[in-house]
PDB file of N, CA and C in Angstrom:
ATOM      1  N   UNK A   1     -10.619  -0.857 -28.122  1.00  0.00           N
ATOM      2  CA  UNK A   1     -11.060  -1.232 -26.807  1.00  0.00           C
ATOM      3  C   UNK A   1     -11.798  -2.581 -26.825  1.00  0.00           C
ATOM      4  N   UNK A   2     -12.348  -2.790 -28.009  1.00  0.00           N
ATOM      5  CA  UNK A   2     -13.456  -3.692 -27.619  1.00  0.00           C
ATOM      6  C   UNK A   2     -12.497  -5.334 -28.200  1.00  0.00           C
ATOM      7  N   UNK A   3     -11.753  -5.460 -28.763  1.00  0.00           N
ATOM      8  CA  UNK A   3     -10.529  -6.712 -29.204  1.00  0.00           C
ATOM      9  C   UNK A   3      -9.836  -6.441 -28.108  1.00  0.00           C
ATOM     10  N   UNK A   4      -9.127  -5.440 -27.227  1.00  0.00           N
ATOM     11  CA  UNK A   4      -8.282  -5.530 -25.867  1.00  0.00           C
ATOM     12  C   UNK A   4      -9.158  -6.494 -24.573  1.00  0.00           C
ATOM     13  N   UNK A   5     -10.590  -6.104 -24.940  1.00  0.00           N
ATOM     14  CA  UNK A   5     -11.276  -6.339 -24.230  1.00  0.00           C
ATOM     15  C   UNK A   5     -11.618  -8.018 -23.992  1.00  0.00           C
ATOM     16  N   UNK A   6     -12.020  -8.119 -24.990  1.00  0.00           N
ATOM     17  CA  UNK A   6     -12.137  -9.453 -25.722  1.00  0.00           C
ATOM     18  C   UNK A   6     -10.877 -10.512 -25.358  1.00  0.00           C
ATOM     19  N   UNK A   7      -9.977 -10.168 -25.611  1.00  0.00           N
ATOM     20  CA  UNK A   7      -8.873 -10.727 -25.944  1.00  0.00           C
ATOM     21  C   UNK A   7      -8.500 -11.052 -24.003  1.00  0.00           C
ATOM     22  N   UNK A   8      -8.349 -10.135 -22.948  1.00  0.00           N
ATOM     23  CA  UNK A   8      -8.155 -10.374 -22.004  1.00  0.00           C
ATOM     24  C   UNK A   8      -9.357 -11.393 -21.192  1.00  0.00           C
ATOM     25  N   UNK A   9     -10.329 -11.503 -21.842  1.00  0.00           N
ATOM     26  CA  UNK A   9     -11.007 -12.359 -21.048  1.00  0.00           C
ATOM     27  C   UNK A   9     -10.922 -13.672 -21.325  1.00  0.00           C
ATOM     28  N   UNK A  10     -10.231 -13.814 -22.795  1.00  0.00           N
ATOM     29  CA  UNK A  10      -9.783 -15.122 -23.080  1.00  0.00           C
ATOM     30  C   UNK A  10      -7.881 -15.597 -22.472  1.00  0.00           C
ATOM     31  N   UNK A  11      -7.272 -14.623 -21.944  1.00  0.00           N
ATOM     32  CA  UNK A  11      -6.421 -15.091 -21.332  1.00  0.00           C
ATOM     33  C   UNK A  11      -6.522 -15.449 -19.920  1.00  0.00           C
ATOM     34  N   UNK A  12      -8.091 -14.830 -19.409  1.00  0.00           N
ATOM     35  CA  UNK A  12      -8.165 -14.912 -18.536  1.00  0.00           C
ATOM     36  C   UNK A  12      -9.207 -16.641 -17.767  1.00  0.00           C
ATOM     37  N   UNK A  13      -9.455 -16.601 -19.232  1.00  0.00           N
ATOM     38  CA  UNK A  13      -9.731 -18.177 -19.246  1.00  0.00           C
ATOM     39  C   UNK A  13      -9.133 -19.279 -19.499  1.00  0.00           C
ATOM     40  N   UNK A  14      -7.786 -19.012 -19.802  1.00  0.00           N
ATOM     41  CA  UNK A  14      -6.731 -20.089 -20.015  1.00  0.00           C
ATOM     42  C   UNK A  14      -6.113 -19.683 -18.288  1.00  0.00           C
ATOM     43  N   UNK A  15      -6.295 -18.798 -17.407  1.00  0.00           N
ATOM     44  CA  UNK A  15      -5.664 -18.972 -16.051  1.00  0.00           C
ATOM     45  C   UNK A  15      -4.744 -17.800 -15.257  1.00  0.00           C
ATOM     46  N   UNK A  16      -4.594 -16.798 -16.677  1.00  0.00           N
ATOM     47  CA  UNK A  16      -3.662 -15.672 -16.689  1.00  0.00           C
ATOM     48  C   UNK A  16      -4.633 -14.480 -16.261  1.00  0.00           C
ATOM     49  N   UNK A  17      -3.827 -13.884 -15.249  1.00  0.00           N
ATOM     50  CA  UNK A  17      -5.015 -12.457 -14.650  1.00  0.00           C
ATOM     51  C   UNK A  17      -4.416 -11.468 -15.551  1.00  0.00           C
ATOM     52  N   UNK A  18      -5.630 -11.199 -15.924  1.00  0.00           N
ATOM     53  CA  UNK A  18      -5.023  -9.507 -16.732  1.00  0.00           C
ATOM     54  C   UNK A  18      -5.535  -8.411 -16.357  1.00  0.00           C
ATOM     55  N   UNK A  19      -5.427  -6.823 -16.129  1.00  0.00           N
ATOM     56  CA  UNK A  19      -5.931  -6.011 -16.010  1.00  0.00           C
ATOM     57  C   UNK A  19      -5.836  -4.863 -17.297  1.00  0.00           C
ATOM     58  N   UNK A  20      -6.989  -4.301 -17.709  1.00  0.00           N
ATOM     59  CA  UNK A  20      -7.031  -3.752 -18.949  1.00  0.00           C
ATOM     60  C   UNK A  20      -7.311  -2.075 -18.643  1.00  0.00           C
ATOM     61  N   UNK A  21      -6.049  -1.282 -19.198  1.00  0.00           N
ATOM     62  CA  UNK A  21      -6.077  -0.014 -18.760  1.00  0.00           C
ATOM     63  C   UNK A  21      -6.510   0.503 -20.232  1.00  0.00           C
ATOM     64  N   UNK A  22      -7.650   1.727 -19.660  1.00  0.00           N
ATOM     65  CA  UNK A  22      -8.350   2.250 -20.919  1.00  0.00           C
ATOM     66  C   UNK A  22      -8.892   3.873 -21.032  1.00  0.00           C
ATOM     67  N   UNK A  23      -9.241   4.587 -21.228  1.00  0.00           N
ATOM     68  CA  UNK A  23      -9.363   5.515 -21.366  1.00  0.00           C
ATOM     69  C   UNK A  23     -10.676   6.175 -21.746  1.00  0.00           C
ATOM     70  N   UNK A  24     -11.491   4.861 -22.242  1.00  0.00           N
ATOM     71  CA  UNK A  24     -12.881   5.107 -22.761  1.00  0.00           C
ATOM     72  C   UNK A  24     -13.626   4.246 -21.877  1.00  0.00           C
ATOM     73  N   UNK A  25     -14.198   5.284 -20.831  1.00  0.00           N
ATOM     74  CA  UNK A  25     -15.477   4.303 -20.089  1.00  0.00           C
ATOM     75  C   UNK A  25     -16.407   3.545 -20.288  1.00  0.00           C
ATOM     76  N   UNK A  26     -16.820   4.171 -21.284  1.00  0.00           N
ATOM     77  CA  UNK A  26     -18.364   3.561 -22.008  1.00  0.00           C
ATOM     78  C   UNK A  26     -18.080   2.733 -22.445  1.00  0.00           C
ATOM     79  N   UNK A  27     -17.137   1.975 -23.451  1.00  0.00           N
ATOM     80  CA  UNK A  27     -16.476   1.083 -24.180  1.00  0.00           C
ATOM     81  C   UNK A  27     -16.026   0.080 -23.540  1.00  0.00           C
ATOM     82  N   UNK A  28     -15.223   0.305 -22.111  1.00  0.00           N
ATOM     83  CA  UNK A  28     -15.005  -0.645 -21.285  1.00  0.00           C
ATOM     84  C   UNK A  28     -15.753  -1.249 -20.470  1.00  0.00           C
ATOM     85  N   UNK A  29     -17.192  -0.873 -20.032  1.00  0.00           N
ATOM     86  CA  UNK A  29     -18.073  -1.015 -19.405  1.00  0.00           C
ATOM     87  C   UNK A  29     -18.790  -1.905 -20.308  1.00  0.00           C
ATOM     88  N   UNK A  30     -18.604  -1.724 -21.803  1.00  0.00           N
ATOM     89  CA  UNK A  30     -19.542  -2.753 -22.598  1.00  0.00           C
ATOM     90  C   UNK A  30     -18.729  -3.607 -22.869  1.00  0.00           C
ATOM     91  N   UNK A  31     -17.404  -3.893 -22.868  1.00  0.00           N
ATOM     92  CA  UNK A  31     -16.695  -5.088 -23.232  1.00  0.00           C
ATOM     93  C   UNK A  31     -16.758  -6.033 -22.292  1.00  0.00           C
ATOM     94  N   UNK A  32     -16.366  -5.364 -20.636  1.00  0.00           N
ATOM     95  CA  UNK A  32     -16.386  -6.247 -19.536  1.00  0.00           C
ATOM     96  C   UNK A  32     -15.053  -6.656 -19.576  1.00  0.00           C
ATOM     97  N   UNK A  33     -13.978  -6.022 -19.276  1.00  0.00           N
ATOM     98  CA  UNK A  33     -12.972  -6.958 -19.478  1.00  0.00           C
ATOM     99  C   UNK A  33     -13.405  -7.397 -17.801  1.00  0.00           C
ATOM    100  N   UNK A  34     -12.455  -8.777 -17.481  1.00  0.00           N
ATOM    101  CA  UNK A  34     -12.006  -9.104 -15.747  1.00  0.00           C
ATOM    102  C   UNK A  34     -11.601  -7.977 -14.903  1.00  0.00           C
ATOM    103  N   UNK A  35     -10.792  -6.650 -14.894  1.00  0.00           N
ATOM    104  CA  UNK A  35     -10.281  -6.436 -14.399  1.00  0.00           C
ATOM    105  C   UNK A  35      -9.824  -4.688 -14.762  1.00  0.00           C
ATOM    106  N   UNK A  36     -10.530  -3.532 -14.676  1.00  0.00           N
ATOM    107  CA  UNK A  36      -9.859  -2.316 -15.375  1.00  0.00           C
ATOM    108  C   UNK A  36      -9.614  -1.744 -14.924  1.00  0.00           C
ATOM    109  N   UNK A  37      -8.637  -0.725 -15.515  1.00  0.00           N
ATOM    110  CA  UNK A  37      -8.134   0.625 -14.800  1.00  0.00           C
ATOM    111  C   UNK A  37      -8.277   1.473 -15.784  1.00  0.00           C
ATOM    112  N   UNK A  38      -9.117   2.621 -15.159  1.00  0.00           N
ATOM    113  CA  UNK A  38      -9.197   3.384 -16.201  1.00  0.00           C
ATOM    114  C   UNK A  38      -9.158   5.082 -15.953  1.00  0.00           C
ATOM    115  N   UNK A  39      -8.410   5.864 -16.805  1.00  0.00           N
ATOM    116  CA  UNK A  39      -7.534   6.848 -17.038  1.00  0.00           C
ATOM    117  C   UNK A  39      -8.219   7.812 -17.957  1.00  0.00           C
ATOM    118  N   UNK A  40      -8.420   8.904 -17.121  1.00  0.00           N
ATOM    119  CA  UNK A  40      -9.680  10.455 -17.847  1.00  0.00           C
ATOM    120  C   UNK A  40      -8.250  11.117 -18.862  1.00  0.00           C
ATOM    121  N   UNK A  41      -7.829  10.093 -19.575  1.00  0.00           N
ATOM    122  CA  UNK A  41      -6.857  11.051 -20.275  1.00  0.00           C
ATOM    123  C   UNK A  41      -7.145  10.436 -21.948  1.00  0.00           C
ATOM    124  N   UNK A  42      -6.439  11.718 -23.135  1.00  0.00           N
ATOM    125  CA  UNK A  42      -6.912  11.267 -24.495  1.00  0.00           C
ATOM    126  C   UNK A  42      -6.763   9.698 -24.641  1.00  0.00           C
ATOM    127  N   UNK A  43      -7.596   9.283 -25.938  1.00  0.00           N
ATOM    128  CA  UNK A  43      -7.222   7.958 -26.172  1.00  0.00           C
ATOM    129  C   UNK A  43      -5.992   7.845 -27.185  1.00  0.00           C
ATOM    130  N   UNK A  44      -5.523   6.551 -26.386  1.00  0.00           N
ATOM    131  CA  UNK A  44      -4.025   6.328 -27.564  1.00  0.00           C
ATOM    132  C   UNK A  44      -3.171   7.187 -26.597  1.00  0.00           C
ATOM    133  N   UNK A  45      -3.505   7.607 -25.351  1.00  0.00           N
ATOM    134  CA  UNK A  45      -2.290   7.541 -24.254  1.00  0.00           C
ATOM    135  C   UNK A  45      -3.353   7.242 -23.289  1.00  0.00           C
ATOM    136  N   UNK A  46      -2.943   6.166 -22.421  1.00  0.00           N
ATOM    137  CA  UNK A  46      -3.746   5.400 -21.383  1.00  0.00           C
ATOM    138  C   UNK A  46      -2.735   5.738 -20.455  1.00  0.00           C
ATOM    139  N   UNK A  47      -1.146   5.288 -20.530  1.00  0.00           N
ATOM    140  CA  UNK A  47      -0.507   5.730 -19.858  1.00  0.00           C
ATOM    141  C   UNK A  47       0.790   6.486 -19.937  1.00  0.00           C
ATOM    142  N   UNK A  48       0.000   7.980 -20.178  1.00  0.00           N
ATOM    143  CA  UNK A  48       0.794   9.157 -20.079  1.00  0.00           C
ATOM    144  C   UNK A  48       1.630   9.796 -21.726  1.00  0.00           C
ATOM    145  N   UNK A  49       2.192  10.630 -21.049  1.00  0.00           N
ATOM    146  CA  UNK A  49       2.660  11.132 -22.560  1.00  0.00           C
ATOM    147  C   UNK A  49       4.050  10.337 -23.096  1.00  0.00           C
ATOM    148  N   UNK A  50       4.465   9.868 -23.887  1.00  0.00           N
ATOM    149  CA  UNK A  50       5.680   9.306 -24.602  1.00  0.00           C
ATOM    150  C   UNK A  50       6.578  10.015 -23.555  1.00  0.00           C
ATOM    151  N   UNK A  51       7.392   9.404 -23.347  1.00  0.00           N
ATOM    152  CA  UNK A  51       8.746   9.464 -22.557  1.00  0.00           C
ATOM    153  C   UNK A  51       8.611   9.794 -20.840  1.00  0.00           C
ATOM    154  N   UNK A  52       7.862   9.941 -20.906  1.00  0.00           N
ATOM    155  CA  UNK A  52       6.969  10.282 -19.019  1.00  0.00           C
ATOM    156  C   UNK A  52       7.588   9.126 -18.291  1.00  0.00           C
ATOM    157  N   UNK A  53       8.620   8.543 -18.553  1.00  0.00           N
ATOM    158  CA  UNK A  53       8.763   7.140 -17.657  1.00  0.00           C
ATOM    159  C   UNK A  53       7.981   7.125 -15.854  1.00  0.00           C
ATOM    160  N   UNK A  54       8.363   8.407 -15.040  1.00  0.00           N
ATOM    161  CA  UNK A  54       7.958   7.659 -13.909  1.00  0.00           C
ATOM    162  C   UNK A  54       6.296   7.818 -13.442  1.00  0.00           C
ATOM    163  N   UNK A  55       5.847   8.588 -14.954  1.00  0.00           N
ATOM    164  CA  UNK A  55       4.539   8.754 -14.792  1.00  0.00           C
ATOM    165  C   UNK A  55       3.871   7.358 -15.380  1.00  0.00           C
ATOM    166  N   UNK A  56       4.473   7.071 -16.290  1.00  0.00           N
ATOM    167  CA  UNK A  56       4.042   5.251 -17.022  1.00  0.00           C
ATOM    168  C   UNK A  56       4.571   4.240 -15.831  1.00  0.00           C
ATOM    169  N   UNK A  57       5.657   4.250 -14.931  1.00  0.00           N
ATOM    170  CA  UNK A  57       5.356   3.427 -13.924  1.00  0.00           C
ATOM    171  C   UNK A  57       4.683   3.893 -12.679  1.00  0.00           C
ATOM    172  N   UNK A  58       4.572   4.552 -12.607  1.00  0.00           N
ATOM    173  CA  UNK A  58       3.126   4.578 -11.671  1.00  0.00           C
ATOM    174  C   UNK A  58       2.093   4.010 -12.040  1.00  0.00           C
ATOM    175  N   UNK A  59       1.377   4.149 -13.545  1.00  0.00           N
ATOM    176  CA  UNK A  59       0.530   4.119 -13.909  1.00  0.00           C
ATOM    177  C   UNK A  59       0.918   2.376 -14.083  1.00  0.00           C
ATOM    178  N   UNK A  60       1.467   2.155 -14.302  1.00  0.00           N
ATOM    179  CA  UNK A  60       1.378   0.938 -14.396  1.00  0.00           C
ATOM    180  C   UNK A  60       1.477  -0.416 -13.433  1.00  0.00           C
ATOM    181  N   UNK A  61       2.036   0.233 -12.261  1.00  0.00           N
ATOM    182  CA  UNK A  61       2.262  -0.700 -10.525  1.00  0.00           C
ATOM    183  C   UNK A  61       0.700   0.044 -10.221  1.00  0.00           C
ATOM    184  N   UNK A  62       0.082   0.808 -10.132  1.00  0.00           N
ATOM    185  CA  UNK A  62      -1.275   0.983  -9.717  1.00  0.00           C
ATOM    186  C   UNK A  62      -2.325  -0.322 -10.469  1.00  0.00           C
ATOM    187  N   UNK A  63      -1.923  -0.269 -11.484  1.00  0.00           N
ATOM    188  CA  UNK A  63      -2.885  -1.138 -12.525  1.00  0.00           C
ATOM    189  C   UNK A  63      -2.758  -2.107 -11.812  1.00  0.00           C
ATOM    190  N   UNK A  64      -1.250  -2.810 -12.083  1.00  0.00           N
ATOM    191  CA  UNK A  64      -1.184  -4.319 -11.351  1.00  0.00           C
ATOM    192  C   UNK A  64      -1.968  -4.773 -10.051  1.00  0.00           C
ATOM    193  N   UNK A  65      -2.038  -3.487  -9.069  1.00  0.00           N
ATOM    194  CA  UNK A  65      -2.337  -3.673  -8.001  1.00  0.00           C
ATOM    195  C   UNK A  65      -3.594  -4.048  -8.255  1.00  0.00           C
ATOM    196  N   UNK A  66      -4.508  -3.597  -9.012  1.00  0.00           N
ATOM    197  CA  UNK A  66      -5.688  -3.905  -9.627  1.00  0.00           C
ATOM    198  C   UNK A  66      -6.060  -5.339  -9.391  1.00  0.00           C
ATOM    199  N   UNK A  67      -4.972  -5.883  -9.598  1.00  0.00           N
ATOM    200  CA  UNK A  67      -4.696  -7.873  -9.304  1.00  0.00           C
ATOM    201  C   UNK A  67      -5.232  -8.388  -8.179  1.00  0.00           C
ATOM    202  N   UNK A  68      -4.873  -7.685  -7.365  1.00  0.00           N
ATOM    203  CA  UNK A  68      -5.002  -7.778  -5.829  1.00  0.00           C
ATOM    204  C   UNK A  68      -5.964  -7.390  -5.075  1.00  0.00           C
ATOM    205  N   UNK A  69      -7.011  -5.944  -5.898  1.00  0.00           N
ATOM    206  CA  UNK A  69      -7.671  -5.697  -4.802  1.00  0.00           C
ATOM    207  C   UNK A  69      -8.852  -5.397  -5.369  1.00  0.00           C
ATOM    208  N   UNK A  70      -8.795  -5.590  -6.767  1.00  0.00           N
ATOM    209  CA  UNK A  70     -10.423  -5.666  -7.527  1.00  0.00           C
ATOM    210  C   UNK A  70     -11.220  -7.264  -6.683  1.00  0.00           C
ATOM    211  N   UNK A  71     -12.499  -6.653  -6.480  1.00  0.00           N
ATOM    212  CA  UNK A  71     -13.200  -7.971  -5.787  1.00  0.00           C
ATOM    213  C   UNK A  71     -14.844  -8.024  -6.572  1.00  0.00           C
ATOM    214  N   UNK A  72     -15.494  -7.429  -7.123  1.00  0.00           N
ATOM    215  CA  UNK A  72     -15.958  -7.744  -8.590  1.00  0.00           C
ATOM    216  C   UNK A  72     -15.837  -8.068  -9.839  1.00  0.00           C
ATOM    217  N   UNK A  73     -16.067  -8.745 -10.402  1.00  0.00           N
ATOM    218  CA  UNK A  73     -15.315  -9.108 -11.943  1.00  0.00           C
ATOM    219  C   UNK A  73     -16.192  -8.131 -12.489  1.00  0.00           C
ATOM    220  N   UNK A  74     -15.261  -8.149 -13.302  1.00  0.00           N
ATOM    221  CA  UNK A  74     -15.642  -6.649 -13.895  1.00  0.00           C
ATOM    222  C   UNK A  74     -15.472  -5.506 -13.774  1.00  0.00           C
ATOM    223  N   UNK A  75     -15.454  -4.957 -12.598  1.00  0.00           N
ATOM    224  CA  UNK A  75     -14.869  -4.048 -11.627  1.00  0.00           C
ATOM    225  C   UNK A  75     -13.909  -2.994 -12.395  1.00  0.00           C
ATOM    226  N   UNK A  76     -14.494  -1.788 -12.954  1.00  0.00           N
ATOM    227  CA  UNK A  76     -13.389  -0.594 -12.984  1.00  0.00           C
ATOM    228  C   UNK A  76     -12.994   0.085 -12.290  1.00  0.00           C
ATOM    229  N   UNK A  77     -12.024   0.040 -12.333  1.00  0.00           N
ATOM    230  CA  UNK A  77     -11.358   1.238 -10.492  1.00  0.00           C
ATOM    231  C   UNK A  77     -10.603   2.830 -11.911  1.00  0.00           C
ATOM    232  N   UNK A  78     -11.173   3.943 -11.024  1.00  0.00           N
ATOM    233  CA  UNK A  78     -10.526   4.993 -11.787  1.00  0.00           C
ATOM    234  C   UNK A  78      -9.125   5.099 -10.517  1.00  0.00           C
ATOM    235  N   UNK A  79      -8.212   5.454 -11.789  1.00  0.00           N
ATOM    236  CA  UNK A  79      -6.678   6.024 -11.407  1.00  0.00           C
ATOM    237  C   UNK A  79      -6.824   7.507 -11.235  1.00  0.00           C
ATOM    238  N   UNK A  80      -6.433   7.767 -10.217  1.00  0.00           N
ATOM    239  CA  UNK A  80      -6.483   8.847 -10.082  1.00  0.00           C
ATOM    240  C   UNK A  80      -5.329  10.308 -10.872  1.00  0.00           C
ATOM    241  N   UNK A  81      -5.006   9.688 -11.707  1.00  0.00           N
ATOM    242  CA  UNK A  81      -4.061  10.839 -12.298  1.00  0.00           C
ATOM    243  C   UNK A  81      -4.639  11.908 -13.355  1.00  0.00           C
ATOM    244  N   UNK A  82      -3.895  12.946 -13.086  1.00  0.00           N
ATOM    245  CA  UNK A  82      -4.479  14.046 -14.269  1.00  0.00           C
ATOM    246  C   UNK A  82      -3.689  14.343 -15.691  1.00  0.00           C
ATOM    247  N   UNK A  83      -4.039  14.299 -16.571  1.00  0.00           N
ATOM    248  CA  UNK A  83      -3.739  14.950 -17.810  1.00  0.00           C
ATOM    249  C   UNK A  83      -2.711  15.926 -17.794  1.00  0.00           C
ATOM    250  N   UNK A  84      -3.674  17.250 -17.164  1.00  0.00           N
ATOM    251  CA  UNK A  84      -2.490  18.266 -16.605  1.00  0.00           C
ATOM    252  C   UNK A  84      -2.756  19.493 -17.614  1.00  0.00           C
ATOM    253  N   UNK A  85      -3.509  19.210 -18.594  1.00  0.00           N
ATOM    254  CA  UNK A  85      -3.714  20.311 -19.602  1.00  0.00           C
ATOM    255  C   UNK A  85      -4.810  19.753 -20.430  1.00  0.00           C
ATOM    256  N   UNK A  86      -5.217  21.166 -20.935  1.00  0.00           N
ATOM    257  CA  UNK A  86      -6.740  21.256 -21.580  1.00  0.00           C
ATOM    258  C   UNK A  86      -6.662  20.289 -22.978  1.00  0.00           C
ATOM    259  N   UNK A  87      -7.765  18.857 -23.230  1.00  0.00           N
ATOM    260  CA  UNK A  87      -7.476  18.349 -24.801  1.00  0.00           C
ATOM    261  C   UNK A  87      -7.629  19.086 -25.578  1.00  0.00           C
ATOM    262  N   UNK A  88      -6.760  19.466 -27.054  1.00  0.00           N
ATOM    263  CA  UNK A  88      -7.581  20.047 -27.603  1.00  0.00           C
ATOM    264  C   UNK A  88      -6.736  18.865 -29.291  1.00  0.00           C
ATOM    265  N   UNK A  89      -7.900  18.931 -30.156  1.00  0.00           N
ATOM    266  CA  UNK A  89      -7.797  17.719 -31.133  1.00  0.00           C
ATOM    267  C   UNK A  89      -6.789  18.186 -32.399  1.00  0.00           C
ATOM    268  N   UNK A  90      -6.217  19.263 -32.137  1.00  0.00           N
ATOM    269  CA  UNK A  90      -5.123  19.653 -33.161  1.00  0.00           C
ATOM    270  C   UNK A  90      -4.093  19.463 -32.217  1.00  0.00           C
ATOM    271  N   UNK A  91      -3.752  19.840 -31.304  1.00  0.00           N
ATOM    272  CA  UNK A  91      -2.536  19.125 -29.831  1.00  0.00           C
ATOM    273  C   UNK A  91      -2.518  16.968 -30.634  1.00  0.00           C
ATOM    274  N   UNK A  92      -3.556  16.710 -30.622  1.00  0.00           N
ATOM    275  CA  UNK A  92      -3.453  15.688 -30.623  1.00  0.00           C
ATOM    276  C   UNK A  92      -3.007  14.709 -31.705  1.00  0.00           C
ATOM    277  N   UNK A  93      -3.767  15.536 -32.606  1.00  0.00           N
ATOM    278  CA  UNK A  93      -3.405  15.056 -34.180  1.00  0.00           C
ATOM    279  C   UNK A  93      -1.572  15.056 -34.570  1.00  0.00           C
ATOM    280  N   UNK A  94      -1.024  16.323 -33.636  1.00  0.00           N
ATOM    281  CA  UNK A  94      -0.144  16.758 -34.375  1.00  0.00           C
ATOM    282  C   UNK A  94       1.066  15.608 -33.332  1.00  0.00           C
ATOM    283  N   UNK A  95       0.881  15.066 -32.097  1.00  0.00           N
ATOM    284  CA  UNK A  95       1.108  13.912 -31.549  1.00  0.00           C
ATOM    285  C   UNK A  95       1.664  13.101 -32.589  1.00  0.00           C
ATOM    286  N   UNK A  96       0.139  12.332 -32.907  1.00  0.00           N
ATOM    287  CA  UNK A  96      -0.032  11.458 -33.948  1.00  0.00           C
ATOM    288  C   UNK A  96       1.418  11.372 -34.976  1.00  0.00           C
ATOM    289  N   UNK A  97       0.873  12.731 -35.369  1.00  0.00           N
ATOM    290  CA  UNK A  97       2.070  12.434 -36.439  1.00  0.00           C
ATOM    291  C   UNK A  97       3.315  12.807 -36.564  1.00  0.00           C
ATOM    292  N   UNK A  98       3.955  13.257 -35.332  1.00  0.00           N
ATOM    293  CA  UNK A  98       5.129  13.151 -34.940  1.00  0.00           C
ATOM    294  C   UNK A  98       5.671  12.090 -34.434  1.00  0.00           C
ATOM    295  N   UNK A  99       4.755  11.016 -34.095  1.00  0.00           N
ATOM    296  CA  UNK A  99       5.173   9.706 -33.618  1.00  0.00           C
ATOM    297  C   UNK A  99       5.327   9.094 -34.750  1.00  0.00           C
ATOM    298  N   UNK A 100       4.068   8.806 -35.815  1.00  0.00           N
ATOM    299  CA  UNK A 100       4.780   8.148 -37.058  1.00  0.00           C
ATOM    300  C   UNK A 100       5.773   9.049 -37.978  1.00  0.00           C
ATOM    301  N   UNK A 101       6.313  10.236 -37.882  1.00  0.00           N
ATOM    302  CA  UNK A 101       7.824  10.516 -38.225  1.00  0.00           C
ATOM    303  C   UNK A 101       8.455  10.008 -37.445  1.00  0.00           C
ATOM    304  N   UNK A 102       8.292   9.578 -36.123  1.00  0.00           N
ATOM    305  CA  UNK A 102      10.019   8.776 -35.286  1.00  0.00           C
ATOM    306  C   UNK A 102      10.185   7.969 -35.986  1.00  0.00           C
ATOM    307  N   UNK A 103       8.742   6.884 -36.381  1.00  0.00           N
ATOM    308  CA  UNK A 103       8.422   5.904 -36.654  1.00  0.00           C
ATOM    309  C   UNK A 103       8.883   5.540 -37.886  1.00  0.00           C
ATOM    310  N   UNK A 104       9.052   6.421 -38.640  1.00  0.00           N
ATOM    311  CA  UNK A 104       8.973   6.222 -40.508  1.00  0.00           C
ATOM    312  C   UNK A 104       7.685   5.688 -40.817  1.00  0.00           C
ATOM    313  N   UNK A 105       6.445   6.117 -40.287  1.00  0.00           N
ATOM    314  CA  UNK A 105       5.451   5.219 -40.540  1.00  0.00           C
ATOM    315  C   UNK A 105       4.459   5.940 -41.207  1.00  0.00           C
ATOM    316  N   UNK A 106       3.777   5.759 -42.283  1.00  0.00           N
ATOM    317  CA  UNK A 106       2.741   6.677 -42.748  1.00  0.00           C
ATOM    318  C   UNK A 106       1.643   6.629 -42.209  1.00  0.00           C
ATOM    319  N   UNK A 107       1.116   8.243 -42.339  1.00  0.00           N
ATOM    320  CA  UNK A 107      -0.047   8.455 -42.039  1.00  0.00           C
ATOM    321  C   UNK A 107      -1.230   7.450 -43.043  1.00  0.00           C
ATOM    322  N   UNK A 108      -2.194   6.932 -42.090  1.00  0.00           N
ATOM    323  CA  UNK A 108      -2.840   6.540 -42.675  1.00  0.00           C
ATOM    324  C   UNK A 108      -4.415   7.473 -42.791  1.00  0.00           C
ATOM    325  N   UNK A 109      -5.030   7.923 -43.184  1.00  0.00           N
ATOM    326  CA  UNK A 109      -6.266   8.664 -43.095  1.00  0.00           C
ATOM    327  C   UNK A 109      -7.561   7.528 -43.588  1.00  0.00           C
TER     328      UNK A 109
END
């Protein structure tokens, strides 16, 4: 969060609007990006579960709109979407590493 963070305020000083979708409030509130949207769902899905396409474009034409109608810098607007089910951190882990098997990618610990 806090290099996404970083990183958009320097594109946003070369002229480019960015809006930074995140998942961790506290984190985004201390980075400051220009512009956030932010999403009560696990971290490392901001928007939605792998293959959810018309749930990732929603989530993602809401953000943009962010462009348009944030009028504080700084300004986090919550998205209103739900999860849909209870976190629980073995659900999540086991995510993890079914994505780096699509991936061929090792676990790193």
């Amino acid at each position: 969060h806090q290099s996404v963070g970083r990183i958009a305020r320097t594109i946003e000083e070369a002229g480019i609007p960015t809006v930074y979708i995140g998942s961790c409030r506290d984190m985004m509130k201390q980075v400051k990006p220009p512009r956030a949207a932010f999403l009560n769902f696990p971290l490392g899905h901001q928007c939605g579960n792998p293959g959810d396409i018309d749930l990732q474009t929603n989530i993602l034409k809401d953000s943009l709109n962010i462009l348009t109608t944030a009028s504080i810098p700084g300004e986090v607007k919550d998205l209103t979407y739900e999860w849909g089910r209870s976190f629980d951190w073995s659900d999540y882990m086991k995510g993890i590493e079914e994505m780096l098997n699509e991936e061929n990618a090792p676990i790193q610990l």
